[in-house]
PDB file of N, CA and C in Angstrom:
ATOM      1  N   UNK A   1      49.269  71.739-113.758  1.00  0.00           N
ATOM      2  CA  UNK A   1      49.255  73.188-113.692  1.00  0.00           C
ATOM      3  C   UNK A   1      47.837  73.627-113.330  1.00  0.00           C
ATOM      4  N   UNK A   2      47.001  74.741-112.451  1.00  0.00           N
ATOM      5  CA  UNK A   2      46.501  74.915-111.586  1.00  0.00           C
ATOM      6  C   UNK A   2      45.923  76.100-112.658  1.00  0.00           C
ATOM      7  N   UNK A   3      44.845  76.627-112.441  1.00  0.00           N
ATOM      8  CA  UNK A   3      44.030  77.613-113.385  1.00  0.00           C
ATOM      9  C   UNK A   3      44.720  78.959-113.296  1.00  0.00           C
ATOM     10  N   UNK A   4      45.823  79.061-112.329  1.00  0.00           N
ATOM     11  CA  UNK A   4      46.857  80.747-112.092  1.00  0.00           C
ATOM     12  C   UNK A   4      47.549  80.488-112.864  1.00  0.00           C
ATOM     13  N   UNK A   5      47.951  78.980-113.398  1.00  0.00           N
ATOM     14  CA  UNK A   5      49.813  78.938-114.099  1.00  0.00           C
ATOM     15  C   UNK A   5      50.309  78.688-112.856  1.00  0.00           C
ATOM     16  N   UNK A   6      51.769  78.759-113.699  1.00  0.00           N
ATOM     17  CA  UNK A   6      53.122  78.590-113.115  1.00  0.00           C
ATOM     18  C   UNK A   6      53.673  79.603-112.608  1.00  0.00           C
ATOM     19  N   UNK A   7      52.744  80.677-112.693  1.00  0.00           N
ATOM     20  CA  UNK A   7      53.595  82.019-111.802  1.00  0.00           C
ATOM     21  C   UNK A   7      52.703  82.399-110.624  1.00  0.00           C
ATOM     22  N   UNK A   8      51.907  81.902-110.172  1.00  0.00           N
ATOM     23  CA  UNK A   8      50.814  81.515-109.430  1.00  0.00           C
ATOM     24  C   UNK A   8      52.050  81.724-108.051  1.00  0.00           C
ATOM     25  N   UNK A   9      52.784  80.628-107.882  1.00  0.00           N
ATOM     26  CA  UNK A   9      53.293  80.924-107.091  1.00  0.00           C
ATOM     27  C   UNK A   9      53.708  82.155-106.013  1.00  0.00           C
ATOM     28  N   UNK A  10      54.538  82.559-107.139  1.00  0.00           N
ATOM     29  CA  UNK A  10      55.276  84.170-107.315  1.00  0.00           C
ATOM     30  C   UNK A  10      54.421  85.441-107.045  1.00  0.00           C
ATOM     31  N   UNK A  11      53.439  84.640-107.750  1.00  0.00           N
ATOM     32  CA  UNK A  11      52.306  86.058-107.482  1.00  0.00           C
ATOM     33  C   UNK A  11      51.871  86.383-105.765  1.00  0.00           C
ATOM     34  N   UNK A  12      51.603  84.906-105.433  1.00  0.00           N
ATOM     35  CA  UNK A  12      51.218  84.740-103.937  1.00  0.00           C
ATOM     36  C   UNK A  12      52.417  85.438-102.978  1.00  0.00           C
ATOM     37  N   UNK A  13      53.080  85.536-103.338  1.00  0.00           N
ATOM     38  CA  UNK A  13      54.465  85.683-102.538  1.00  0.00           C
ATOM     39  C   UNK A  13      54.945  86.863-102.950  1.00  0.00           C
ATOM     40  N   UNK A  14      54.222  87.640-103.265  1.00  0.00           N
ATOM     41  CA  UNK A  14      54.632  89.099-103.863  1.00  0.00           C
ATOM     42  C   UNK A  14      54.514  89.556-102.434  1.00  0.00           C
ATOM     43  N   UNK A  15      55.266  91.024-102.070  1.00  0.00           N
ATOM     44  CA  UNK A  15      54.910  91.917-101.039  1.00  0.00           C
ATOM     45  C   UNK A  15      53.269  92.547-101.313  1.00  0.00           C
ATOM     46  N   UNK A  16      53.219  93.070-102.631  1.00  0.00           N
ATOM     47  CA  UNK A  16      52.516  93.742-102.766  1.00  0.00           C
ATOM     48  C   UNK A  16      50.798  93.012-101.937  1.00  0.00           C
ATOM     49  N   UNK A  17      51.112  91.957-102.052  1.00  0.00           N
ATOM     50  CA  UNK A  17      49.888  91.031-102.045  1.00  0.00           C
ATOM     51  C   UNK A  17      49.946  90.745-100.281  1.00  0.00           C
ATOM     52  N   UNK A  18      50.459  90.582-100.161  1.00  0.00           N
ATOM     53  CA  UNK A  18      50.703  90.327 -98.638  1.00  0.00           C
ATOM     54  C   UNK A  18      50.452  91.494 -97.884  1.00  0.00           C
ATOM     55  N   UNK A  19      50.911  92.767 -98.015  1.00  0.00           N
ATOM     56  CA  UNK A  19      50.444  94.340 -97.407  1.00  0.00           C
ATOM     57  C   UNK A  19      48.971  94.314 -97.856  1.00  0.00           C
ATOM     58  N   UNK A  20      48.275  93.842 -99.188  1.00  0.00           N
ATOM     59  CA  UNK A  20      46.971  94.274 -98.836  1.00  0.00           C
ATOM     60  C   UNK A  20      46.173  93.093 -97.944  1.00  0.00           C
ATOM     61  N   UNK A  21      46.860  92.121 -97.799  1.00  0.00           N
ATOM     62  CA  UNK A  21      45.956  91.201 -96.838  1.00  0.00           C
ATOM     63  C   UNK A  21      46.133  91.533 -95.130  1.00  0.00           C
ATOM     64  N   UNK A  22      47.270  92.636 -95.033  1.00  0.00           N
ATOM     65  CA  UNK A  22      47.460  92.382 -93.562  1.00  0.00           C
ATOM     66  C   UNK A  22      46.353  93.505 -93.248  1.00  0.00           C
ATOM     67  N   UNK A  23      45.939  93.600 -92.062  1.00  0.00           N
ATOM     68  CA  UNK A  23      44.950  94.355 -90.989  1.00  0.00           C
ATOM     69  C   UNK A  23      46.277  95.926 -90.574  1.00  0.00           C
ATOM     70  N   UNK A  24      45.229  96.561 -91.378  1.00  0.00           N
ATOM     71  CA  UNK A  24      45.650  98.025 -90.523  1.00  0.00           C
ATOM     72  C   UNK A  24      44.863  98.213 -89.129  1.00  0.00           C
ATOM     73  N   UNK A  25      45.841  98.823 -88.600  1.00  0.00           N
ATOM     74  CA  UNK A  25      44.739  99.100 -87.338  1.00  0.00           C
ATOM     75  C   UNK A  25      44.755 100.850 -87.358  1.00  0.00           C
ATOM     76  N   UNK A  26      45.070 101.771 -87.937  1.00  0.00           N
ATOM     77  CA  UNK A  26      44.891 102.737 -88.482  1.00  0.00           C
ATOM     78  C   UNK A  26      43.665 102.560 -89.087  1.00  0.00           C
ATOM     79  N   UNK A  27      43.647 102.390 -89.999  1.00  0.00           N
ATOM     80  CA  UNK A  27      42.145 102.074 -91.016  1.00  0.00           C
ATOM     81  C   UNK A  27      41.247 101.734 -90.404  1.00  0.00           C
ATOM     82  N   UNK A  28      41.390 100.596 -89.287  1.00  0.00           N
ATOM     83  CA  UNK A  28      40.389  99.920 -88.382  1.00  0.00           C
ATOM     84  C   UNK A  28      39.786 101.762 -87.677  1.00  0.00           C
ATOM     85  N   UNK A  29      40.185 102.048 -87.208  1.00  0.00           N
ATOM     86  CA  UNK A  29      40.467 103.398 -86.363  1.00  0.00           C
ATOM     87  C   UNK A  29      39.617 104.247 -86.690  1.00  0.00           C
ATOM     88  N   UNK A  30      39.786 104.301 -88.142  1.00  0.00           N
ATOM     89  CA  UNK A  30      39.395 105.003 -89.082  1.00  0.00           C
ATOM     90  C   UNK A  30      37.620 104.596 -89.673  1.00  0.00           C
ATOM     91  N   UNK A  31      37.867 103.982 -89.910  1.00  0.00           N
ATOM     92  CA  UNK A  31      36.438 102.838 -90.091  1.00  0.00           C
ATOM     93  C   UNK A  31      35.220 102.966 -88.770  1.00  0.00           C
ATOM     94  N   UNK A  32      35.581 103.090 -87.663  1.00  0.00           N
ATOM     95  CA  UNK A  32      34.989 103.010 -86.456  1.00  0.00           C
ATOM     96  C   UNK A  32      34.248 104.070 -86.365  1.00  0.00           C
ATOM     97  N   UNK A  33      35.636 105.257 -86.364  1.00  0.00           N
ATOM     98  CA  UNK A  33      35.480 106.486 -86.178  1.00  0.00           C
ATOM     99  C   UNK A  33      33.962 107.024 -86.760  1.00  0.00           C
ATOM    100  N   UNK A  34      34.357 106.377 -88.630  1.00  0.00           N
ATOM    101  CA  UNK A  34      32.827 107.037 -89.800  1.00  0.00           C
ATOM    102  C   UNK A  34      31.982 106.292 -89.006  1.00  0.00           C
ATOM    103  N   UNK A  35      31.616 104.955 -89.244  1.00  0.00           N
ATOM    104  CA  UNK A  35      30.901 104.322 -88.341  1.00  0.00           C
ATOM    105  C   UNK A  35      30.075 104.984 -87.302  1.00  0.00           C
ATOM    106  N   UNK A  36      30.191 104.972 -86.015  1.00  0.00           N
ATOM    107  CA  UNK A  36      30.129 105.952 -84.782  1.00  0.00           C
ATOM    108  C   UNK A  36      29.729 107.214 -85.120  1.00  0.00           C
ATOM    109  N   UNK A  37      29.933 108.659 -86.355  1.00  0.00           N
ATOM    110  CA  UNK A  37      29.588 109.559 -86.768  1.00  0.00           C
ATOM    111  C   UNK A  37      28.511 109.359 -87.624  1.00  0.00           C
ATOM    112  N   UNK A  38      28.441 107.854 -88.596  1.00  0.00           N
ATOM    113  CA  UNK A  38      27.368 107.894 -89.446  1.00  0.00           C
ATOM    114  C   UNK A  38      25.913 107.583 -88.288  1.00  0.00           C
ATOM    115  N   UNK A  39      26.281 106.368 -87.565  1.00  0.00           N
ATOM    116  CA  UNK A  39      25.055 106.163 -86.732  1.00  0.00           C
ATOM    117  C   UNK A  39      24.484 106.970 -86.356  1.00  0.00           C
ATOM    118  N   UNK A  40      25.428 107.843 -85.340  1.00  0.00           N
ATOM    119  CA  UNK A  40      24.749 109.227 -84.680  1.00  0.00           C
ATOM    120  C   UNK A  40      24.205 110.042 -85.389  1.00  0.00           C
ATOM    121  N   UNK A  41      24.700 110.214 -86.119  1.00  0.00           N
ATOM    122  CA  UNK A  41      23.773 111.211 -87.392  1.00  0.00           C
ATOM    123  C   UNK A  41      22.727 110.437 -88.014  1.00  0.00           C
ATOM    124  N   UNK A  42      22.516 109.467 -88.285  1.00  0.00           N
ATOM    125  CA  UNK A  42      20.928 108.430 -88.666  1.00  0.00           C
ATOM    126  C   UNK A  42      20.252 108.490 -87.810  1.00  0.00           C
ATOM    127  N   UNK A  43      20.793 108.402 -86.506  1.00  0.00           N
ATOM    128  CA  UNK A  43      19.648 108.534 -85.300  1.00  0.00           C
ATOM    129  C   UNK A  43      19.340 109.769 -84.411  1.00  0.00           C
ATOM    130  N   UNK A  44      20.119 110.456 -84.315  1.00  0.00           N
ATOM    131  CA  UNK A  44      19.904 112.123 -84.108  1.00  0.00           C
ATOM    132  C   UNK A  44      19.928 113.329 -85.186  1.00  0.00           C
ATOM    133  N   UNK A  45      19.174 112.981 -86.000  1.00  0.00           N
ATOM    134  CA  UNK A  45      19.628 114.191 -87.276  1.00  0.00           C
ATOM    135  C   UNK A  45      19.455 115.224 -86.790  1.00  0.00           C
ATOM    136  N   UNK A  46      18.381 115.834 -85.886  1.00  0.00           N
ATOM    137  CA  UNK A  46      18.367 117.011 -85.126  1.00  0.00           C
ATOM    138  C   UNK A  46      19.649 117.717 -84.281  1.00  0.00           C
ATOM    139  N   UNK A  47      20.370 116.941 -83.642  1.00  0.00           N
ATOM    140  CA  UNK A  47      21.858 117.404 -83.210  1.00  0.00           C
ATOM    141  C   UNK A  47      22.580 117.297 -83.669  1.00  0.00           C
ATOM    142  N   UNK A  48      22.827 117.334 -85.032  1.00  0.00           N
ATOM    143  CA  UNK A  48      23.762 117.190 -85.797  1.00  0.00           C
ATOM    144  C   UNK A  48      24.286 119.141 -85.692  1.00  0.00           C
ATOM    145  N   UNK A  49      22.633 119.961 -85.973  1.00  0.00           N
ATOM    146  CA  UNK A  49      23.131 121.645 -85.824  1.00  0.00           C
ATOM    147  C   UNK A  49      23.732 122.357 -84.568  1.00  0.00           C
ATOM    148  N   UNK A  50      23.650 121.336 -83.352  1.00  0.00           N
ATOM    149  CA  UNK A  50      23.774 121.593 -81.945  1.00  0.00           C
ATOM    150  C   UNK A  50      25.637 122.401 -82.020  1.00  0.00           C
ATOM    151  N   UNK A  51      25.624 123.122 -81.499  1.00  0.00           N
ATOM    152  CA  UNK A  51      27.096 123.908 -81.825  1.00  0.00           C
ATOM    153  C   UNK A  51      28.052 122.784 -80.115  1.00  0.00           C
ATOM    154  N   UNK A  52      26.840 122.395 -79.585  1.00  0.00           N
ATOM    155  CA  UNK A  52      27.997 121.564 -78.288  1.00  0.00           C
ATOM    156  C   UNK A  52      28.460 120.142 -79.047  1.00  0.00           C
ATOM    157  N   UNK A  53      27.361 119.504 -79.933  1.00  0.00           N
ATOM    158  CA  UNK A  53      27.659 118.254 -80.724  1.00  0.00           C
ATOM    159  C   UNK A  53      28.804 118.492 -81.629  1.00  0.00           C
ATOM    160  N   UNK A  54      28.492 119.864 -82.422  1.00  0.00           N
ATOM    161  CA  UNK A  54      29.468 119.897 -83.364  1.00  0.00           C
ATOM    162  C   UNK A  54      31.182 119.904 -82.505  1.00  0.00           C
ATOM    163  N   UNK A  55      30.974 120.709 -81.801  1.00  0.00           N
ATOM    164  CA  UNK A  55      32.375 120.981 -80.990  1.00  0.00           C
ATOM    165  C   UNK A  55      33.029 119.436 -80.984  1.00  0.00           C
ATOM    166  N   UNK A  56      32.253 118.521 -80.206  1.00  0.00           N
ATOM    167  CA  UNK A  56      32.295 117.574 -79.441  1.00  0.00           C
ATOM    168  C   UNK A  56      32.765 116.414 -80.515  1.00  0.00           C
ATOM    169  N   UNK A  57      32.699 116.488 -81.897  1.00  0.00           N
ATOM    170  CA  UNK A  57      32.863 116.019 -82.949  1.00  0.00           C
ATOM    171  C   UNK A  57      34.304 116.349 -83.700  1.00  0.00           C
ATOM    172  N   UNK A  58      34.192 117.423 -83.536  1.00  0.00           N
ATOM    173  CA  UNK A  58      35.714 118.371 -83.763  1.00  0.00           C
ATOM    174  C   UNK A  58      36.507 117.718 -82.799  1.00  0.00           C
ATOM    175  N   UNK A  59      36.795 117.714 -81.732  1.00  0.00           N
ATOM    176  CA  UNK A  59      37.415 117.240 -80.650  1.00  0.00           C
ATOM    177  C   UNK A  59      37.766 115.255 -80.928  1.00  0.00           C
ATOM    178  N   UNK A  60      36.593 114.663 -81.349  1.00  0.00           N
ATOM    179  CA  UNK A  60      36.702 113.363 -81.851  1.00  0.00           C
ATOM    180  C   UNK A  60      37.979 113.235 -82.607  1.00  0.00           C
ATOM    181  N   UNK A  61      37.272 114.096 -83.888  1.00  0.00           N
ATOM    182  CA  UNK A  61      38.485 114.413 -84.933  1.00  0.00           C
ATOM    183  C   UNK A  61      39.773 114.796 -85.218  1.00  0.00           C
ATOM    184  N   UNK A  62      40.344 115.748 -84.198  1.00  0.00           N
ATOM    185  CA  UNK A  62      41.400 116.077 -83.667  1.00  0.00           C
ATOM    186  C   UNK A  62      42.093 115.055 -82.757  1.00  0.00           C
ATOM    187  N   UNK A  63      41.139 114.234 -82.011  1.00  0.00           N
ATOM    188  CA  UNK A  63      41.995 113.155 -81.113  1.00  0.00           C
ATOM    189  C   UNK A  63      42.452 112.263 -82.192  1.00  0.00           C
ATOM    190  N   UNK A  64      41.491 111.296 -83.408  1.00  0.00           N
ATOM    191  CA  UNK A  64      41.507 110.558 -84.290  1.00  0.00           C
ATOM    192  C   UNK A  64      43.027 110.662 -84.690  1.00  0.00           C
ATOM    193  N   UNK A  65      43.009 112.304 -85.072  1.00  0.00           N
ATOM    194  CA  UNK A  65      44.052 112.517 -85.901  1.00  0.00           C
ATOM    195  C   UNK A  65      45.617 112.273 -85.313  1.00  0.00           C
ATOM    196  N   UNK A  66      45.287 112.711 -84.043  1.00  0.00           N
ATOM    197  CA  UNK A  66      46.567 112.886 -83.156  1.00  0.00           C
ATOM    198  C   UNK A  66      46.827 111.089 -82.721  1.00  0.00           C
ATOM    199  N   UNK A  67      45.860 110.346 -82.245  1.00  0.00           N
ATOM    200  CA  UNK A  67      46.377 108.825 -82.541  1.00  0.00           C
ATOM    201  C   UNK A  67      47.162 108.566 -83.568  1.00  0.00           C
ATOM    202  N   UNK A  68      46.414 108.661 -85.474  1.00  0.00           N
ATOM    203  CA  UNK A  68      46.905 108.234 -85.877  1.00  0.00           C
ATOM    204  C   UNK A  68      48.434 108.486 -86.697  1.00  0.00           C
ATOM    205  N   UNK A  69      48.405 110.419 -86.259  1.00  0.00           N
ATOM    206  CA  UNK A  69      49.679 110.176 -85.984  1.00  0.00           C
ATOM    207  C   UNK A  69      50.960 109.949 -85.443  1.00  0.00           C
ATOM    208  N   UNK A  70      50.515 109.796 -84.211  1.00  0.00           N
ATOM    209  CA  UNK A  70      51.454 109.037 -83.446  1.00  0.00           C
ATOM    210  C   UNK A  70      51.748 107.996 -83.234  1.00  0.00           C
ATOM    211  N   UNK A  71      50.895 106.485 -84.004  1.00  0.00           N
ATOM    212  CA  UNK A  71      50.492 105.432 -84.628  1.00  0.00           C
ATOM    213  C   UNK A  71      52.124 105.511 -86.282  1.00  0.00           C
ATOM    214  N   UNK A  72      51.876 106.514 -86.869  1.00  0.00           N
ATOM    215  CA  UNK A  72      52.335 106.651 -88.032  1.00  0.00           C
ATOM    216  C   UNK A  72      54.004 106.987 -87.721  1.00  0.00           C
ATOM    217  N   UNK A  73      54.089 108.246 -86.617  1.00  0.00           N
ATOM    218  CA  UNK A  73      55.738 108.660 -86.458  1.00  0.00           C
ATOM    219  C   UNK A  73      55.868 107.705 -85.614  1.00  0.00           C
ATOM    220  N   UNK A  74      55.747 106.829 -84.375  1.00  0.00           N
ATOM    221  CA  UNK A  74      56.679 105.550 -84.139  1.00  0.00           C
ATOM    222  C   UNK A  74      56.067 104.639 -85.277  1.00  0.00           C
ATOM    223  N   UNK A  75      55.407 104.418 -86.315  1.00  0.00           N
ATOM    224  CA  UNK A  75      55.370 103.336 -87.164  1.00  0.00           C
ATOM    225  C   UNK A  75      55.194 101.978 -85.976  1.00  0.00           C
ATOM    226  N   UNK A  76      54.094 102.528 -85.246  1.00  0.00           N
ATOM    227  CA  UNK A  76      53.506 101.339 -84.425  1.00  0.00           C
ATOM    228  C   UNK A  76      51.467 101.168 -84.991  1.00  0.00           C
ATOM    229  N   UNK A  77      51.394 100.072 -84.485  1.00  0.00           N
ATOM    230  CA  UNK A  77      49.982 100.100 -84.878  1.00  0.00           C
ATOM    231  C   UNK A  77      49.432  99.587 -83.466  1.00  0.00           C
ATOM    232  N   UNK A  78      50.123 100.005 -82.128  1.00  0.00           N
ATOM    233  CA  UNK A  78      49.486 100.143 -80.842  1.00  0.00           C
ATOM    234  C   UNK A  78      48.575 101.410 -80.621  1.00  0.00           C
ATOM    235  N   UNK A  79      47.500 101.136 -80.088  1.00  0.00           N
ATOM    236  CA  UNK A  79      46.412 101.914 -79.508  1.00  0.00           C
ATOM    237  C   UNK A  79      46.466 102.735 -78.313  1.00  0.00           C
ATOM    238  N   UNK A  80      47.105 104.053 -78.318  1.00  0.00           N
ATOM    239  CA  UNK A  80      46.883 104.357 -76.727  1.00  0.00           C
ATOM    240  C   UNK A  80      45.990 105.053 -76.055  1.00  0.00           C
TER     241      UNK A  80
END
């Protein structure tokens, strides 16, 4: 017997356990997105007040959103 036990098995083979190991690509999406907004803002803190940056950010955000839900209503995790 193995330091999990005998339910060691079972445990491995749960759904629950298996959904958190798989790769969202939503999240990935998502992750990039902060990413890409945090940099730019560490390295331009000055255009962060720019009303064309801000727009241009809004527009990011609104596309983000509209991927991921169209990612979510076909329940695909293709990129278009």
């Amino acid at each position: 017997m193995g330091i999990l036990g005998s339910n060691a098995r079972d445990l491995c083979s749960s759904p629950s356990i298996v959904f958190e190991l798989e790769r969202c690509e939503k999240q990935d999406l998502l992750n990039k997105f902060q990413m890409d907004f945090n940099q730019f803002s560490y390295e331009n803190p000055d255009m962060r007040e720019d009303q064309a940056t801000i727009a241009d950010f809004h527009q990011r955000t609104e596309d983000l959103c509209n991927k991921i839900f169209i990612m979510f209503y076909y329940k695909t995790d293709i990129i278009f």
